[in-house]
Protein backbone atom coordinates (compact mmCIF):
# COMPACT_ATOMS: atom_id res chain seq x y z
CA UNK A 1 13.37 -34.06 8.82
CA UNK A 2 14.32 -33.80 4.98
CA UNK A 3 11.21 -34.81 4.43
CA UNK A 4 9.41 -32.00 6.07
CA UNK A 5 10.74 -29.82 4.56
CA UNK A 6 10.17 -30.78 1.67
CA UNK A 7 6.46 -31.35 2.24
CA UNK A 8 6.40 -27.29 3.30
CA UNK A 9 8.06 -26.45 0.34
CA UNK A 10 5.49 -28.05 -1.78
CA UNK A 11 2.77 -26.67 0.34
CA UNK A 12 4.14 -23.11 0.33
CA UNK A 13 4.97 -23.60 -3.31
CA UNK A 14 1.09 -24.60 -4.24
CA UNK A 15 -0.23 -21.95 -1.69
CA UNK A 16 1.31 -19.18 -3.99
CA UNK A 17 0.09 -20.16 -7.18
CA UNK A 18 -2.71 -20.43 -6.20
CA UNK A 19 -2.66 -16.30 -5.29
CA UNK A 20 -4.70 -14.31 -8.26
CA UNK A 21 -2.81 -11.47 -9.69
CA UNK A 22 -6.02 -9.56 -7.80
CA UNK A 23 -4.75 -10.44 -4.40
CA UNK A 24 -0.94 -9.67 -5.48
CA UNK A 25 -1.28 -6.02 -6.51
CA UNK A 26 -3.52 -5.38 -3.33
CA UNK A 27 -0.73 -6.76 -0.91
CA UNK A 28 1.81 -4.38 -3.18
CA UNK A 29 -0.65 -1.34 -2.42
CA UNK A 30 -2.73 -1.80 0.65
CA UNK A 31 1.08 -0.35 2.47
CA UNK A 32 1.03 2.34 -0.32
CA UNK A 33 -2.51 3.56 0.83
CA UNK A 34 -1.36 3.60 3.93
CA UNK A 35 1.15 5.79 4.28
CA UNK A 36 -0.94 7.80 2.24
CA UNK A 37 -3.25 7.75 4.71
CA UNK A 38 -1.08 8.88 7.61
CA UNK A 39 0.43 11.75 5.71
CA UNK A 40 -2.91 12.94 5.39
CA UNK A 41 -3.88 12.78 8.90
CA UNK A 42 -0.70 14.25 9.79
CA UNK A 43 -1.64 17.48 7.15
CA UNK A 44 -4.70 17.69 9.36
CA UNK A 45 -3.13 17.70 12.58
CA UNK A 46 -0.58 20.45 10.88
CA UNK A 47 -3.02 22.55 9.86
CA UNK A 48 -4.14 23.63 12.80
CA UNK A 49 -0.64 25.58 13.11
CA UNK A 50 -1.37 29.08 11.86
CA UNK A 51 0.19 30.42 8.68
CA UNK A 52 2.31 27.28 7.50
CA UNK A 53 -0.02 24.73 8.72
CA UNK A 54 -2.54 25.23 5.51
CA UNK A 55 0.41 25.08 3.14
CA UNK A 56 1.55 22.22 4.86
CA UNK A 57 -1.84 20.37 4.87
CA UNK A 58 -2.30 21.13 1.10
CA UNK A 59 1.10 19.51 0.49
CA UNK A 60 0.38 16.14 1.75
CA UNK A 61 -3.18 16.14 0.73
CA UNK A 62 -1.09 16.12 -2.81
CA UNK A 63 1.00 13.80 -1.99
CA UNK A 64 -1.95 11.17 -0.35
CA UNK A 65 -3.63 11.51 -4.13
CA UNK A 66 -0.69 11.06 -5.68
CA UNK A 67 -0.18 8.11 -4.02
CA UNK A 68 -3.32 6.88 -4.76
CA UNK A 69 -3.18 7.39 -8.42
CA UNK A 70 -0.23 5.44 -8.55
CA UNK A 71 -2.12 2.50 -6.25
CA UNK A 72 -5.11 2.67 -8.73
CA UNK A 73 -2.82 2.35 -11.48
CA UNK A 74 -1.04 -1.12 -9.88
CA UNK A 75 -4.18 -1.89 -9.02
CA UNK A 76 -5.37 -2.21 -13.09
CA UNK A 77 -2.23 -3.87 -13.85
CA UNK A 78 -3.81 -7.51 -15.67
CA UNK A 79 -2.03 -10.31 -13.87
């Protein structure tokens, strides 16, 4: 029983050093770009509101490329 767990420890241990620094910054922003993602498609379904829906829509487009600014710039982090 000790032993197993052990064994996993080692296994889990080796399986995430063996992770490039690629792969690590995509797992951090793969959930960024997502909710980026949904906020946009959420402007669109706003915008078909009249008057505040356009407003609305512009804000989150701002916010979705904001978002992925930030991503891109984790992204060229050099791990």
């Amino acid at each position: 029983m000790q032993t197993q767990k052990l064994l996993r420890g080692v296994v889990i241990l080796a399986l995430a050093s063996s992770l490039s620094g690629c792969l690590l910054t995509k797992l951090v922003t793969m959930p960024m770009r997502v909710v980026g993602a949904s906020a946009s498609l959420v402007g669109a379904f706003v915008s078909v509101v009249p008057v505040v829906g356009d407003s609305v829509d512009e804000a989150l487009e701002s916010v979705d490329s904001g978002i992925d600014t930030a991503a891109d710039s984790i992204d060229k982090i050099p791990l």
